[in-house]
PDB file of N, CA and C in Angstrom:
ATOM      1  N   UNK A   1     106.766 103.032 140.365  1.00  0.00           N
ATOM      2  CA  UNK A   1     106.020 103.674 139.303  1.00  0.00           C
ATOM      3  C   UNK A   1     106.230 102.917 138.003  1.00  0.00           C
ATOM      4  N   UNK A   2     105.188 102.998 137.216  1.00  0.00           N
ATOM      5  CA  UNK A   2     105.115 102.274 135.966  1.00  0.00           C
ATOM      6  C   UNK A   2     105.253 103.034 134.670  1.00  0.00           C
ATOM      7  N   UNK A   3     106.321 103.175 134.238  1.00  0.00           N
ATOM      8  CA  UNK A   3     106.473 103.824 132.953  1.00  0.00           C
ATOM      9  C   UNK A   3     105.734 103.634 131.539  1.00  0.00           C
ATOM     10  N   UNK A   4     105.035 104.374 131.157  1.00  0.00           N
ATOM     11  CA  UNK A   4     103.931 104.254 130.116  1.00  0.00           C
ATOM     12  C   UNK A   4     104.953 103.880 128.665  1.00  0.00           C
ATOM     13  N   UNK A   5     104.705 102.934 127.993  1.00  0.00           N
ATOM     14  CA  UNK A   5     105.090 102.898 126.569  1.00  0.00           C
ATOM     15  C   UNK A   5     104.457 103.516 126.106  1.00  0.00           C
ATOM     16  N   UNK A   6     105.053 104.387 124.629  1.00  0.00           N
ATOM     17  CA  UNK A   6     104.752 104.581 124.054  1.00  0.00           C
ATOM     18  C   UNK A   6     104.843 104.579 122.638  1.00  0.00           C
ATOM     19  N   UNK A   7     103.175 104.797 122.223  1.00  0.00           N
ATOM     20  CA  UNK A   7     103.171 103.828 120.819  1.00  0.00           C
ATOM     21  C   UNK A   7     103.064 104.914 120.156  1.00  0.00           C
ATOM     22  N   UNK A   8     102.862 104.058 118.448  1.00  0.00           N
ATOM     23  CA  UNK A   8     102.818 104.701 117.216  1.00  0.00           C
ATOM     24  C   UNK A   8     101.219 104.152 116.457  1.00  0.00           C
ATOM     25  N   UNK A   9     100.482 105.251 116.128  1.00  0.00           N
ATOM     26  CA  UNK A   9      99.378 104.440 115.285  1.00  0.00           C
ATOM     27  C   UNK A   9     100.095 104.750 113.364  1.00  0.00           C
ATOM     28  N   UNK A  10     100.190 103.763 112.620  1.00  0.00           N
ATOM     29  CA  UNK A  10     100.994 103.414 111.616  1.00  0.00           C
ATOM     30  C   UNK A  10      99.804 103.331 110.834  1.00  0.00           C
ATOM     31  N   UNK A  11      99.517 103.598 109.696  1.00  0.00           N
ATOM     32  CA  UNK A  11      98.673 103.687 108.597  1.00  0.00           C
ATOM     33  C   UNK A  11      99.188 103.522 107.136  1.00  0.00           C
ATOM     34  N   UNK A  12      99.035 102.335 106.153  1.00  0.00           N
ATOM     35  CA  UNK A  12      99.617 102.451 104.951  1.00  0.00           C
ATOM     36  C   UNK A  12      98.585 102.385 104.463  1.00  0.00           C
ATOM     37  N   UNK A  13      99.213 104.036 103.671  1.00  0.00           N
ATOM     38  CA  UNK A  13      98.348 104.818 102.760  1.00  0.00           C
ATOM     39  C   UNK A  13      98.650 104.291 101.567  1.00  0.00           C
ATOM     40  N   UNK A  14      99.470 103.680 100.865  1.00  0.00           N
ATOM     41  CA  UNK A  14      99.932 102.904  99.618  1.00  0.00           C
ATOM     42  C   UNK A  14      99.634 101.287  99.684  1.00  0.00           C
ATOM     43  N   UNK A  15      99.796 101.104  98.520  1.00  0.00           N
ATOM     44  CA  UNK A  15      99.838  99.578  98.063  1.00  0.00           C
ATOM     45  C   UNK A  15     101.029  98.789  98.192  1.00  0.00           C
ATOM     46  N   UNK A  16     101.311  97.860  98.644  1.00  0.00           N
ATOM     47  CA  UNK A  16     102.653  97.172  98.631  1.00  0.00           C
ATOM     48  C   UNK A  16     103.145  96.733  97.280  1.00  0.00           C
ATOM     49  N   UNK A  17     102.250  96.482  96.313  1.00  0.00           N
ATOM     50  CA  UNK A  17     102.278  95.976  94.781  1.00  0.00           C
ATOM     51  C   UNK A  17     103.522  97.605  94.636  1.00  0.00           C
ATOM     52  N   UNK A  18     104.191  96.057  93.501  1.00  0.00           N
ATOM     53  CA  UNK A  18     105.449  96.391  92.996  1.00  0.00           C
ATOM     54  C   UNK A  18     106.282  97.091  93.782  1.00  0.00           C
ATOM     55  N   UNK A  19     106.492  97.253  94.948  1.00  0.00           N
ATOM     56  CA  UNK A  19     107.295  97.199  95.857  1.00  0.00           C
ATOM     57  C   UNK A  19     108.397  96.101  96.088  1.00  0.00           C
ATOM     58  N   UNK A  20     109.770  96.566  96.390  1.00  0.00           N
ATOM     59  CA  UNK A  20     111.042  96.045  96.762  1.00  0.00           C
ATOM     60  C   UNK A  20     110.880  95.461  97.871  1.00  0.00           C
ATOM     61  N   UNK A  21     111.223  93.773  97.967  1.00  0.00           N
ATOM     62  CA  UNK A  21     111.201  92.752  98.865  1.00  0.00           C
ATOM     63  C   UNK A  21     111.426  93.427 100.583  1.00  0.00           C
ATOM     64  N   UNK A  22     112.185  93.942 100.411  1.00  0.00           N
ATOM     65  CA  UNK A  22     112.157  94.888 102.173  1.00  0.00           C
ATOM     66  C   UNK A  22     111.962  95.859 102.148  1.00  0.00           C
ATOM     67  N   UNK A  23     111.165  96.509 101.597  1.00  0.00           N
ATOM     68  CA  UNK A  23     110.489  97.484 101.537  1.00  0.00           C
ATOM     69  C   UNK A  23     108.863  96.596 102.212  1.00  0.00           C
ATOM     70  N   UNK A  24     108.180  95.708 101.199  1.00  0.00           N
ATOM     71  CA  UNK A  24     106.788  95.090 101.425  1.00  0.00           C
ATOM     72  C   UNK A  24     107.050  94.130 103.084  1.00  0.00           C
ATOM     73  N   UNK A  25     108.183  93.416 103.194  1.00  0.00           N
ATOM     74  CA  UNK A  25     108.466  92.536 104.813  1.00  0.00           C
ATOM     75  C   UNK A  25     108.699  94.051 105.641  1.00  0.00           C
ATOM     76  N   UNK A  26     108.950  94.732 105.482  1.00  0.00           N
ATOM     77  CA  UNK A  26     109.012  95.986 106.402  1.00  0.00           C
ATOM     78  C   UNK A  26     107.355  96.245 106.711  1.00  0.00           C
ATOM     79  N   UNK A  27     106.697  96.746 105.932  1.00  0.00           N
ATOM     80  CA  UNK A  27     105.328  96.852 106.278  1.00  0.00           C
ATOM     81  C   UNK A  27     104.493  95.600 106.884  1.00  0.00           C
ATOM     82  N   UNK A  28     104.947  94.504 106.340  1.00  0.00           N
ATOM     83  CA  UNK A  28     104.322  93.407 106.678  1.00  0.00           C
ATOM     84  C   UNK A  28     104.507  92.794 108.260  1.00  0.00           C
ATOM     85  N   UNK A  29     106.244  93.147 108.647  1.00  0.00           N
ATOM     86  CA  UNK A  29     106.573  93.374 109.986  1.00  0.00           C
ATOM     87  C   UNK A  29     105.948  94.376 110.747  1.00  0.00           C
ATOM     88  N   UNK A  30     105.636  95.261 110.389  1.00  0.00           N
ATOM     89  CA  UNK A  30     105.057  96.386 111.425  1.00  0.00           C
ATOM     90  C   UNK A  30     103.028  95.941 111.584  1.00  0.00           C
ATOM     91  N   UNK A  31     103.063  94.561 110.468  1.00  0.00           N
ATOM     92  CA  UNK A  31     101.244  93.898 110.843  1.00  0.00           C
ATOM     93  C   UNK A  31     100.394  94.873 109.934  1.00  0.00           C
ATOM     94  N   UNK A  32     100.753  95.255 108.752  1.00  0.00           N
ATOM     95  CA  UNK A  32      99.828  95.782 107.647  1.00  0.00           C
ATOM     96  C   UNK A  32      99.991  94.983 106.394  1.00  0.00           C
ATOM     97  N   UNK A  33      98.825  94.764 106.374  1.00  0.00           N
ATOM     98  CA  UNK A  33      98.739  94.071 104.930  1.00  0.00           C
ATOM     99  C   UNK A  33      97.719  94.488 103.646  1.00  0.00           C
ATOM    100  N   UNK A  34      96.650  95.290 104.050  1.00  0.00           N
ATOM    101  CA  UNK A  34      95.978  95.661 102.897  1.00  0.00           C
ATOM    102  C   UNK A  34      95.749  97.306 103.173  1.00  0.00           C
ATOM    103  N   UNK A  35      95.872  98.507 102.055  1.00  0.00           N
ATOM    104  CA  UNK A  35      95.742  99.529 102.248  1.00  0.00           C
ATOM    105  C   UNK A  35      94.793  99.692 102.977  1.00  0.00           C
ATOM    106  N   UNK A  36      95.015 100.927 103.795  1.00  0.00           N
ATOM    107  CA  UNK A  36      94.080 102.060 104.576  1.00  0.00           C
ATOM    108  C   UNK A  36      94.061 101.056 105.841  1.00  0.00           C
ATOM    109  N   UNK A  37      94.803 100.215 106.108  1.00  0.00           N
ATOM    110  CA  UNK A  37      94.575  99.668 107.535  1.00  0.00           C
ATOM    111  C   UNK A  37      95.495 100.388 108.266  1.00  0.00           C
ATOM    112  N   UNK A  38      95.404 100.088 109.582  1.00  0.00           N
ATOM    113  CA  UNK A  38      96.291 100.683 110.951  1.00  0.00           C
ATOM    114  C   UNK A  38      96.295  99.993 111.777  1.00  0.00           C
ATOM    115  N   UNK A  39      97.399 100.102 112.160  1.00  0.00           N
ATOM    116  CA  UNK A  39      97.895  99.108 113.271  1.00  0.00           C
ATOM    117  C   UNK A  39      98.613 100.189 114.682  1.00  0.00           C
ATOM    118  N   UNK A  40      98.426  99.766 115.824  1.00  0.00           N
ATOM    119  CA  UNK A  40      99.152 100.390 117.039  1.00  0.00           C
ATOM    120  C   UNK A  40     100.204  99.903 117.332  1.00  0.00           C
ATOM    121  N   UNK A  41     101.659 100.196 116.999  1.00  0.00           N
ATOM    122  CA  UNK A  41     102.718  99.874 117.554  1.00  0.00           C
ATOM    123  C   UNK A  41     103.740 100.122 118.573  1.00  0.00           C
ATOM    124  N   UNK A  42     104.424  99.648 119.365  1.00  0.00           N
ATOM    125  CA  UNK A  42     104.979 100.169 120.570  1.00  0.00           C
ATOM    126  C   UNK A  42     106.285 101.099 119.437  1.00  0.00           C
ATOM    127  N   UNK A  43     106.816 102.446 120.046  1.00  0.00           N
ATOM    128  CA  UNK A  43     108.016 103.190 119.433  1.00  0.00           C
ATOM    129  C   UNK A  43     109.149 102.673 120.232  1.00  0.00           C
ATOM    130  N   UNK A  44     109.473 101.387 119.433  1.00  0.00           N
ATOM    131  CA  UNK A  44     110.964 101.203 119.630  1.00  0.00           C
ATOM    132  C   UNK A  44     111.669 100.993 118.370  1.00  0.00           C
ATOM    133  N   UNK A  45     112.976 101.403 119.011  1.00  0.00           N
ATOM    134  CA  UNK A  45     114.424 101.483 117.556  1.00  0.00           C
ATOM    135  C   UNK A  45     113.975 100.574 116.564  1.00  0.00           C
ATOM    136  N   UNK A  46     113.578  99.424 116.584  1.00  0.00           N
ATOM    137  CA  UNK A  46     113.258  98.258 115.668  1.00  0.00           C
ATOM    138  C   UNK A  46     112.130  98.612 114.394  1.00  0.00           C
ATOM    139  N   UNK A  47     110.480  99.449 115.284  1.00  0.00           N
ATOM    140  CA  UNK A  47     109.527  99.325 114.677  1.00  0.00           C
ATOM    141  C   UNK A  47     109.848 100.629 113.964  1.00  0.00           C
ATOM    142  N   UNK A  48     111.189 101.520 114.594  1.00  0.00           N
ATOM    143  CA  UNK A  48     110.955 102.764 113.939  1.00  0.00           C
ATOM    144  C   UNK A  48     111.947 102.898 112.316  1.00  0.00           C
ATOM    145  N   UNK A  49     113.030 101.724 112.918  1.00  0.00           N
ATOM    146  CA  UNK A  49     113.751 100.892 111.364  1.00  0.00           C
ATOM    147  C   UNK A  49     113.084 100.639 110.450  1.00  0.00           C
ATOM    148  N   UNK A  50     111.765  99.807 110.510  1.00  0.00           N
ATOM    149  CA  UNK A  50     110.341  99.659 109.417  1.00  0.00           C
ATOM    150  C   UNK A  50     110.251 100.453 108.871  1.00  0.00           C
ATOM    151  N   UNK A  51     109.577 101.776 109.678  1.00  0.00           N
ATOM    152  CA  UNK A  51     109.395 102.963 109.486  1.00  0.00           C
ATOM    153  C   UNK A  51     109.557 103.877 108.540  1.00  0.00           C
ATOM    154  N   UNK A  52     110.560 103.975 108.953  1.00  0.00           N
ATOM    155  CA  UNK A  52     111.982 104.198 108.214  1.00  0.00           C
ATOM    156  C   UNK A  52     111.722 103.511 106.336  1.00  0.00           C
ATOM    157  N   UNK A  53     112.023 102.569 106.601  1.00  0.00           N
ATOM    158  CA  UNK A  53     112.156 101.826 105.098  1.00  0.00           C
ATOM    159  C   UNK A  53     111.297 101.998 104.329  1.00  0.00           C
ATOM    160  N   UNK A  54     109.845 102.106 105.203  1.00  0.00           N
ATOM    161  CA  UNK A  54     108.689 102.362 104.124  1.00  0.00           C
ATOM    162  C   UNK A  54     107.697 103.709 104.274  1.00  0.00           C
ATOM    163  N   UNK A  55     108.982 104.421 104.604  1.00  0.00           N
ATOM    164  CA  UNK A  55     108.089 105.921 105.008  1.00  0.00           C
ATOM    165  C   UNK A  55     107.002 106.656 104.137  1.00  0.00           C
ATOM    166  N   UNK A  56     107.622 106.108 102.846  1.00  0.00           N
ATOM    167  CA  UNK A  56     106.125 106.481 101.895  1.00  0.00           C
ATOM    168  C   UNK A  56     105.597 106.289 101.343  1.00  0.00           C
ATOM    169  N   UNK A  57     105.268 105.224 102.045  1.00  0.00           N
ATOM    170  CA  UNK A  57     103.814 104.433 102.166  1.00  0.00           C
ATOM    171  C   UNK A  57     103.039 104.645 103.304  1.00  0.00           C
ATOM    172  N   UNK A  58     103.668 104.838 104.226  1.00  0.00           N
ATOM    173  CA  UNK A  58     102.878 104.965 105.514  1.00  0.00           C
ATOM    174  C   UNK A  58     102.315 106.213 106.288  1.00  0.00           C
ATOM    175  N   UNK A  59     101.631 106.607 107.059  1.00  0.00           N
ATOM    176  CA  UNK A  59     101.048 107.656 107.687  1.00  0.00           C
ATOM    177  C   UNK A  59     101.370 107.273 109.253  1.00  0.00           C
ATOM    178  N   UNK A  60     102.240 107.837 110.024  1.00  0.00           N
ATOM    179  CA  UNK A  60     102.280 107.734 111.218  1.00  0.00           C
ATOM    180  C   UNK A  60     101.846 108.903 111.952  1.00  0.00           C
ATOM    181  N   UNK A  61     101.234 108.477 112.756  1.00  0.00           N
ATOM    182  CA  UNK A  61     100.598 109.550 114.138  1.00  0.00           C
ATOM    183  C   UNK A  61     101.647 108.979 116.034  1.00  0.00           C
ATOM    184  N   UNK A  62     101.693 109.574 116.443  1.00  0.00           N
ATOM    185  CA  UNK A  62     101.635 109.458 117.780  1.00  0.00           C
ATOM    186  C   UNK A  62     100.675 109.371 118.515  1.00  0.00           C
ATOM    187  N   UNK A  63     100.264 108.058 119.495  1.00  0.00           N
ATOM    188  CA  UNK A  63      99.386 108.223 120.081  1.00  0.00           C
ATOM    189  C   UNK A  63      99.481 108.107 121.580  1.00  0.00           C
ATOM    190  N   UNK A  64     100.327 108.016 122.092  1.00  0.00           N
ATOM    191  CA  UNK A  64     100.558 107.862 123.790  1.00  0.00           C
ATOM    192  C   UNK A  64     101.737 108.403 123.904  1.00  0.00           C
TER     193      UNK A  64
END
């Protein structure tokens, strides 16, 4: 049997302007670069560290 990953759909609702250097490579690691985009990411410890750092900025949903 094949165990389903599961992801995160990630949305930054903010601007990275004037944002703290790992704060903006945190978003930029998780593949967002200009507001209101979204990206699908797998939920592991790593992407959820990002997460984490730039929680408000971002809009996360669960999607699988």
């Amino acid at each position: 049997m094949s165990q389903q990953v599961k992801s995160l759909k990630v949305t930054l609702v903010r601007s990275l302007h004037g944002q703290g250097a790992r704060i903006a490579a945190s978003a930029r690691g998780l593949g967002l670069r200009r507001p209101y985009q979204s990206v699908e990411v797998a939920d592991t410890p790593e992407n959820r560290g990002m997460i984490d750092t730039a929680v408000h900025l971002l809009a996360v949903e669960r999607t699988g």
